[in-house]
Protein backbone atom coordinates (compact mmCIF):
# COMPACT_ATOMS: atom_id res chain seq x y z
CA UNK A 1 -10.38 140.67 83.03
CA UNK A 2 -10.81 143.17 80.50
CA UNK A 3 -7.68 145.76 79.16
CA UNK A 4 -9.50 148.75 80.44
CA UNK A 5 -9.16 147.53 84.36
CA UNK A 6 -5.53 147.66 83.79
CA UNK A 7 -3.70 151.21 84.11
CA UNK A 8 -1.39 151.73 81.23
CA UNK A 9 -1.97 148.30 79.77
CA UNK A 10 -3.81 147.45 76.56
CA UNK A 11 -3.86 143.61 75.60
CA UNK A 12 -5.45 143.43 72.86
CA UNK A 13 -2.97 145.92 70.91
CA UNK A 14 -0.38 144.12 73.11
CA UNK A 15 -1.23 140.83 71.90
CA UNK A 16 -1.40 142.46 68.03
CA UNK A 17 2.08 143.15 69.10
CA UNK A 18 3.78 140.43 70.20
CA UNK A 19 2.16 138.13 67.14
CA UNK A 20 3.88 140.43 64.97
CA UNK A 21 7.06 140.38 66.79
CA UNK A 22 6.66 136.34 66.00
CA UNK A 23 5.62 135.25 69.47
CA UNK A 24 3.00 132.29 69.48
CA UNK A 25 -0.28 133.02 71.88
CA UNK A 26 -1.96 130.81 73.30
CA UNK A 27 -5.80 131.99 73.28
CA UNK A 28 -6.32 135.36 75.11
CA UNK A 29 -3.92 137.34 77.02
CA UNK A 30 -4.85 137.83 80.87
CA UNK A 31 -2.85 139.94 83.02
CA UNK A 32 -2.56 140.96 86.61
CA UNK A 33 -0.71 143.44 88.47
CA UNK A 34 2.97 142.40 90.25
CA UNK A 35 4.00 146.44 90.91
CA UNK A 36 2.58 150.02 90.25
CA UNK A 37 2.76 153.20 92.15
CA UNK A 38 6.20 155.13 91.04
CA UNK A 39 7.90 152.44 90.08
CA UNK A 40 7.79 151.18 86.38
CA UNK A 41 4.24 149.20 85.99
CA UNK A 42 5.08 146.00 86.25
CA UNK A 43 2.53 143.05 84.91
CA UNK A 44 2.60 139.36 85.23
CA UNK A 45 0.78 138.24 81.37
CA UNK A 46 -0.44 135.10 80.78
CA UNK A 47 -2.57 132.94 77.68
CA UNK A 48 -3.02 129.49 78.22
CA UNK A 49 0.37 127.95 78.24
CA UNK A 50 3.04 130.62 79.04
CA UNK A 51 3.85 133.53 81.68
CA UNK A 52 5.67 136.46 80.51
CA UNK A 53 6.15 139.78 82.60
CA UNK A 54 5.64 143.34 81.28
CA UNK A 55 7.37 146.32 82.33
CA UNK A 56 6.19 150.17 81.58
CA UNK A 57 6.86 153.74 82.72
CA UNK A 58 4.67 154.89 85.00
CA UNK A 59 1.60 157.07 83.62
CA UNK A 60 1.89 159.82 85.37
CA UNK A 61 5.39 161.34 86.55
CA UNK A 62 7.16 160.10 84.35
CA UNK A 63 11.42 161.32 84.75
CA UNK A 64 12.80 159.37 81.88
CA UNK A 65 16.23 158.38 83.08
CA UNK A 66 14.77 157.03 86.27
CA UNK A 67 12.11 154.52 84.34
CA UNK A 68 14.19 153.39 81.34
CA UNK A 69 12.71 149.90 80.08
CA UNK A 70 14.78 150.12 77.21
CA UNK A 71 17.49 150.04 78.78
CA UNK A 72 17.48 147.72 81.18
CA UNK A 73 16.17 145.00 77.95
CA UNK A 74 19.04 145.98 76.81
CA UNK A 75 21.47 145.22 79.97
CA UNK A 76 19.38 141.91 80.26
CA UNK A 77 19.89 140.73 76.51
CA UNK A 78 23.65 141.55 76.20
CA UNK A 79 24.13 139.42 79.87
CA UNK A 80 22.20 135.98 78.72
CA UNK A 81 24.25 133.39 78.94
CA UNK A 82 26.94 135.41 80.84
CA UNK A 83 26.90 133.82 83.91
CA UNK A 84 24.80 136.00 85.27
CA UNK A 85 21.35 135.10 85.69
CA UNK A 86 18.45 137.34 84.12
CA UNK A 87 15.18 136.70 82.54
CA UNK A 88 15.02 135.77 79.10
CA UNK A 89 14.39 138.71 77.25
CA UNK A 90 11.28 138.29 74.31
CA UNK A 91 10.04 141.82 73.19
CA UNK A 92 10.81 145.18 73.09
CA UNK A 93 8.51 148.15 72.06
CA UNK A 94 9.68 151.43 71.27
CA UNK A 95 6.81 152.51 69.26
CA UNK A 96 4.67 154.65 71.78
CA UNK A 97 1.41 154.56 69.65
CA UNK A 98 1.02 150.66 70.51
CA UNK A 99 0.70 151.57 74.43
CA UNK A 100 1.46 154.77 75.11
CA UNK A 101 4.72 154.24 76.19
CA UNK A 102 7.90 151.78 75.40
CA UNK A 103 7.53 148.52 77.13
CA UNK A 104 9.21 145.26 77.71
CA UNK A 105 8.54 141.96 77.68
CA UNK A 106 10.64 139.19 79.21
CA UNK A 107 10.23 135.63 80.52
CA UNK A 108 8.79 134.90 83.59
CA UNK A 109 11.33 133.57 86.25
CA UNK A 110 9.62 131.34 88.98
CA UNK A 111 10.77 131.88 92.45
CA UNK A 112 10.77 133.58 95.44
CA UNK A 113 11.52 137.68 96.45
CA UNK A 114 13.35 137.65 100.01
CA UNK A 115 12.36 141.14 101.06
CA UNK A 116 11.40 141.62 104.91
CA UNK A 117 12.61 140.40 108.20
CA UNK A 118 9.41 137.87 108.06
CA UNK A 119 10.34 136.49 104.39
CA UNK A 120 14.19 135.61 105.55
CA UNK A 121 13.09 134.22 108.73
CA UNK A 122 11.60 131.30 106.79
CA UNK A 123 15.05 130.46 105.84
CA UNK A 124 17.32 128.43 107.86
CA UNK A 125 21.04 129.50 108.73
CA UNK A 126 22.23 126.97 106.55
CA UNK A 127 20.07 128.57 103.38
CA UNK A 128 21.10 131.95 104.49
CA UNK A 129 24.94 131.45 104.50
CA UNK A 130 24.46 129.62 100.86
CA UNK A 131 22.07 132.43 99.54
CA UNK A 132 24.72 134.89 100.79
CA UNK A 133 27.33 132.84 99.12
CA UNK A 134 25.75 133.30 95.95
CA UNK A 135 24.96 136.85 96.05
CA UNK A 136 28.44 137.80 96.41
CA UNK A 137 29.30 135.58 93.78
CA UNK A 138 26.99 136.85 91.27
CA UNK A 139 27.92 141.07 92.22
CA UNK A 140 31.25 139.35 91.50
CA UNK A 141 30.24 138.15 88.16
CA UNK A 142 28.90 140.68 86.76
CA UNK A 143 31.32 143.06 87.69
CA UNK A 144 33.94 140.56 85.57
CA UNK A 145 31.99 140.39 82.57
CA UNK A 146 33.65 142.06 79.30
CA UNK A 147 30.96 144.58 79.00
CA UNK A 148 32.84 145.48 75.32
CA UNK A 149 32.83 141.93 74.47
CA UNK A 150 28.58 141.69 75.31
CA UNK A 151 28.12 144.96 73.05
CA UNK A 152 28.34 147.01 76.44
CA UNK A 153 30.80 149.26 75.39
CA UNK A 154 28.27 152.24 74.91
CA UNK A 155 26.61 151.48 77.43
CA UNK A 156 27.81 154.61 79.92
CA UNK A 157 30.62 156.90 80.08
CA UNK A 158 33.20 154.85 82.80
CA UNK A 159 36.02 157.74 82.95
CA UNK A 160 34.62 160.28 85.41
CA UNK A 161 32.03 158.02 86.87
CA UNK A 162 32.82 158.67 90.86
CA UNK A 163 33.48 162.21 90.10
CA UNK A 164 29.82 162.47 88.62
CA UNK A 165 28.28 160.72 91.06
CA UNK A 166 29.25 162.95 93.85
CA UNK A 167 28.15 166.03 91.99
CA UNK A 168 25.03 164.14 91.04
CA UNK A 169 23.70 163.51 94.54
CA UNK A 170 25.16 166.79 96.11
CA UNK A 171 22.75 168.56 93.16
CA UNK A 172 19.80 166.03 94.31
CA UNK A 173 19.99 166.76 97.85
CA UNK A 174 19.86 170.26 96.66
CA UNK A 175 16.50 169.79 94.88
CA UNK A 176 14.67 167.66 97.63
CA UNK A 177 16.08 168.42 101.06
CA UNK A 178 13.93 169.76 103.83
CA UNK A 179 16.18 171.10 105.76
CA UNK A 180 19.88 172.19 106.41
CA UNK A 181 22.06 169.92 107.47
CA UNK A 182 25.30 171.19 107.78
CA UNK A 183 26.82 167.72 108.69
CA UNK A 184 25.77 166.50 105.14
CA UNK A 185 27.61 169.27 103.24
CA UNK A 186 30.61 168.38 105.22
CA UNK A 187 30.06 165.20 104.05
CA UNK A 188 29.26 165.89 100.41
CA UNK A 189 32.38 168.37 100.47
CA UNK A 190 35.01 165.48 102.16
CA UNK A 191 34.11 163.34 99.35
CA UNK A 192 34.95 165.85 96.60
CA UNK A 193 38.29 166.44 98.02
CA UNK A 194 39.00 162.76 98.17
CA UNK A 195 37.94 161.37 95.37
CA UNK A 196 39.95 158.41 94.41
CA UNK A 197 41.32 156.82 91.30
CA UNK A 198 38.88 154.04 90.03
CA UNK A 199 39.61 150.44 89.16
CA UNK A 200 39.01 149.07 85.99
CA UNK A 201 35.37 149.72 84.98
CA UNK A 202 32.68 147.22 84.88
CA UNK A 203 29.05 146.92 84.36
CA UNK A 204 27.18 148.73 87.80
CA UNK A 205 23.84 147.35 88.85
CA UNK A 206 23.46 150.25 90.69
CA UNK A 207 20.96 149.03 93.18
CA UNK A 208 22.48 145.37 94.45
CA UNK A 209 20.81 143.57 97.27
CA UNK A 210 19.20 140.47 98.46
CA UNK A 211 15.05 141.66 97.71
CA UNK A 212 16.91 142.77 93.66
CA UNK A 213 17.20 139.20 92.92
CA UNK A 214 14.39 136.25 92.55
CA UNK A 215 15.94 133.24 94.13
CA UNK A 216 15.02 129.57 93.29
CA UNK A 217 12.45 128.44 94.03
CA UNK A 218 13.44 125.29 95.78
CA UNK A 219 16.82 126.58 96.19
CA UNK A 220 18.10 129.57 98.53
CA UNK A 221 21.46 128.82 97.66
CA UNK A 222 20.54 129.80 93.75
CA UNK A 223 19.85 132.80 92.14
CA UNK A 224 17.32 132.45 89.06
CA UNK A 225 17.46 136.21 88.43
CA UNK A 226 19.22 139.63 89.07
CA UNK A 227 16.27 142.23 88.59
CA UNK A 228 15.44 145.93 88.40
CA UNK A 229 18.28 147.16 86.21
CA UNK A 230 17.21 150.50 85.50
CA UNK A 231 19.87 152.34 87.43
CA UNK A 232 22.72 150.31 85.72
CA UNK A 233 25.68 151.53 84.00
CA UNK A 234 29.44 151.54 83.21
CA UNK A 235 31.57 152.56 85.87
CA UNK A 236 33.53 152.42 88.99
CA UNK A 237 32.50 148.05 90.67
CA UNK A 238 33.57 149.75 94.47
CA UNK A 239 30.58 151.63 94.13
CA UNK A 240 28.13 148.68 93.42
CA UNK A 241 29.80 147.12 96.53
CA UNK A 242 29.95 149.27 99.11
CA UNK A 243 26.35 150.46 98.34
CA UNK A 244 25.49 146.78 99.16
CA UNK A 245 26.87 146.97 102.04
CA UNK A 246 25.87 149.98 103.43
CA UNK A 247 22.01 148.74 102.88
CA UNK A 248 22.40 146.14 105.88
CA UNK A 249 22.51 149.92 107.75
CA UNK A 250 19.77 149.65 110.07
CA UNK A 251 18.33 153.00 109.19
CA UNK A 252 17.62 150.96 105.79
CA UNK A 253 14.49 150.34 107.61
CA UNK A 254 13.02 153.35 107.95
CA UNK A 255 14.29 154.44 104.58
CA UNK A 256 12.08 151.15 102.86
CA UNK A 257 9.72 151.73 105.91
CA UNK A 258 9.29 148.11 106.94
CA UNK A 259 11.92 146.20 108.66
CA UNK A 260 14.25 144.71 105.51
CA UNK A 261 15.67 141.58 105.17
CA UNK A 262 19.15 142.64 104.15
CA UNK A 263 19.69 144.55 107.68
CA UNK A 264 18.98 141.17 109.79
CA UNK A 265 21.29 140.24 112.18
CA UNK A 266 21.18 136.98 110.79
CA UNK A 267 23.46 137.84 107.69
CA UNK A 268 27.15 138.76 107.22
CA UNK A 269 28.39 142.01 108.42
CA UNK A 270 29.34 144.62 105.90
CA UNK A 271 33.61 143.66 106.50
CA UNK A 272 32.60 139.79 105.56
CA UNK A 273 30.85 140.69 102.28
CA UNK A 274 33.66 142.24 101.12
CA UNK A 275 35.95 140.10 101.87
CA UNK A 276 33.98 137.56 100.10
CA UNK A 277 33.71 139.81 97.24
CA UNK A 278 37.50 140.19 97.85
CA UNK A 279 37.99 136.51 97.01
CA UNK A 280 35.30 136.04 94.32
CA UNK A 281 36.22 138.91 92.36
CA UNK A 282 39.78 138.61 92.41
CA UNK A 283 39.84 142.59 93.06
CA UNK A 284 41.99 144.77 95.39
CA UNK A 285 39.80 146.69 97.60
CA UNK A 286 41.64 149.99 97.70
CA UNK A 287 40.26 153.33 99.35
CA UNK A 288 37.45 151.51 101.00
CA UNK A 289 36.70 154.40 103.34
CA UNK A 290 35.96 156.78 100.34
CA UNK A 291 33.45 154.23 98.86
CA UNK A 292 31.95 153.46 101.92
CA UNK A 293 31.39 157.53 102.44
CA UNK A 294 29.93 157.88 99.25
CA UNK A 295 27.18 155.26 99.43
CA UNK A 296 26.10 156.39 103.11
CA UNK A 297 25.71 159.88 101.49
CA UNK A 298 23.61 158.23 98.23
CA UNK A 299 21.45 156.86 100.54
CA UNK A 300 21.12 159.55 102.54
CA UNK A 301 19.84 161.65 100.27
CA UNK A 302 17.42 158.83 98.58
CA UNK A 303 15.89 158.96 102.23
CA UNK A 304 15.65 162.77 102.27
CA UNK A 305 13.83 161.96 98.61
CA UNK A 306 10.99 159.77 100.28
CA UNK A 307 10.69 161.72 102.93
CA UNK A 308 10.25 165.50 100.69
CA UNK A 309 7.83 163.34 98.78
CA UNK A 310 6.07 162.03 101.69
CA UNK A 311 5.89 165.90 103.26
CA UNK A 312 4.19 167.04 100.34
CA UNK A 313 1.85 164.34 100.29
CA UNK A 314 3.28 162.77 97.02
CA UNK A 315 3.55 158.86 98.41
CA UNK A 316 0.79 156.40 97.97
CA UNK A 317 0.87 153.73 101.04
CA UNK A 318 2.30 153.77 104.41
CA UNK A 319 5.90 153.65 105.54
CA UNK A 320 6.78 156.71 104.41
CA UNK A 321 6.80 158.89 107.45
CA UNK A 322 9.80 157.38 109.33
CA UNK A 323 12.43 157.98 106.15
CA UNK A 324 13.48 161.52 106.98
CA UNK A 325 14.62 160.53 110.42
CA UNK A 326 17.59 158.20 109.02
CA UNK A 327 19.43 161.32 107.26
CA UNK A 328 21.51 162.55 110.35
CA UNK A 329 22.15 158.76 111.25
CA UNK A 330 23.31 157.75 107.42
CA UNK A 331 25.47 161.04 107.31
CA UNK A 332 26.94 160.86 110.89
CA UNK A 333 28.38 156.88 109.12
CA UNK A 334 29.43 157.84 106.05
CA UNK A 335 31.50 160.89 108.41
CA UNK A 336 32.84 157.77 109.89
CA UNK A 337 33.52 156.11 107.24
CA UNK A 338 35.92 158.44 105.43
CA UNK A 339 37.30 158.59 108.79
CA UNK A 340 38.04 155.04 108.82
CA UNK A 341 35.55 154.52 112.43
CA UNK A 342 33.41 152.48 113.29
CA UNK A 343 30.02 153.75 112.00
């Protein structure tokens, strides 16, 4: 294949690149295409003895803060050899002239993406209660590590983080709803009168679940690799947690628009991951209800996102039309929730 099939990808000034960076090639660079759309470009890139993966803003669209490469090579560098798994990191580019756009460049991690209903059904119940083991412990993990110790410690601004968040996606909703929904300002306005007092701050993936991670290969029970970092941060753990568990939802279906693996039946309720994470962590699990408000009404208004985008014919794909009609059921939960029901 030639650099000029490849959207946003040049290889030959990426291969000038990397040689000068000190990284040995291997005859020409190929590449092919792992993710595009509005998500960062993502690229597997090979020559004839190693794999690397790519990762690049978007060409068109582009909202910084939501496609930051930089920062999430910079999250993945400070966290090898942590404990927590990530892909070795091997190159990054800040320099727009060489592409057009800062870049990354990390190892390739062999393994397997457990994203729909169909992919976790290969897995027995034995590989699913060991894979669920491990996801818990690695959330865990990470949310231990001493982020000042890794050269975290400007990472984000941890005092005020739950504060900021629920004036962050009261202020989104604002820009992409399509309707009123009075039930979701009741929501929105419970949370700011009940906002708690955070435990000690750790690092925040920001978008933890079971399709973020490439397990083994040969090995459920293993995680080779926590991915797509760009949404991470310092701040409040609860809040990486309880937006885990409010993806097994069901309405996370029709907000990803195919049925997902994390909402099977087949894996722990929301009240057992946390009590694993209870035990793994070593954390007290205080104002649980709050938390678990706050991520229904996150994801809420992410679906309200898809959907505004999907109205105004801004998606590329299918899936996208069933998104808006999980709003009233995430908000009626995270109602619940604060409540302390059963949502």
């Amino acid at each position: 294949m030639t650099a000029a099939v490849h959207e946003g990808l040049d290889l030959l000034a990426l291969q000038r690149f990397l040689t000068d960076s000190g990284v040995s090639i291997d005859g020409e660079l190929r590449a092919e295409l792992i993710s595009g759309g509005k998500s960062n470009l993502t690229y597997g890139i090979l020559d004839n003895s190693s794999h690397w993966v790519l990762r690049r803003p978007p060409t068109a669209g582009l909202t910084p803060s939501a496609h930051d490469v930089a920062r999430e090579y910079r999250i993945t560098s400070a966290l090898q050899d942590s404990g927590v798994p990530v892909a070795r990191t091997v190159a990054l580019c800040e320099d727009t002239s060489v592409m057009g756009a800062p870049f990354t460049v990390v190892e390739h991690v062999d393994g397997r993406v457990v994203r729909s209903k169909d992919d976790l059904d290969l897995l027995t119940d034995n590989e699913i209660e060991s894979c669920t083991a491990e996801l818990v412990r690695v959330i865990a993990a990470l949310h231990n590590v001493d982020y000042v110790a890794a050269g975290l410690g400007e990472f984000g601004r941890p005092d005020g983080y739950v504060t900021r968040q629920v004036k962050l996606w009261a202020s989104q909703w604002e820009r992409v709803k399509t309707r009123e929904l009075p039930d979701l300002e009741r929501l929105h306005a419970a949370l700011a009168d009940s906002i708690p007092e955070s435990p000690t701050p750790s690092i925040v993936h920001g978008d933890y679940r079971i399709d973020n991670v490439i397990l083994d290969a040969s090995d459920a029970g293993k995680v080779a690799a926590v991915v797509d970092w760009e949404l991470s941060t310092l701040g409040d753990p609860l809040t990486d947690l309880a937006l885990m568990c409010v993806y097994r939802h069901p309405a996370l279906d029709q907000v990803l628009g195919f049925p997902a693996a994390w909402t099977s039946a087949r894996l722990p309720s929301a009240d057992e991951l946390v009590q694993r994470y209870a035990v793994a962590s070593g954390r007290e699990i205080a104002h649980w209800n709050f938390y678990m408000g706050l991520a229904h009404f996150k994801l809420a208004v992410i679906a309200e996102g898809i959907n505004h985008r999907w109205q105004v014919g801004a998606t590329v794909g299918d899936g996208f039309d069933q998104a808006g009609a999980s709003v009233p059921a995430l908000v009626a939960s995270g109602l619940a929730a604060l409540k302390g029901a059963e949502s």
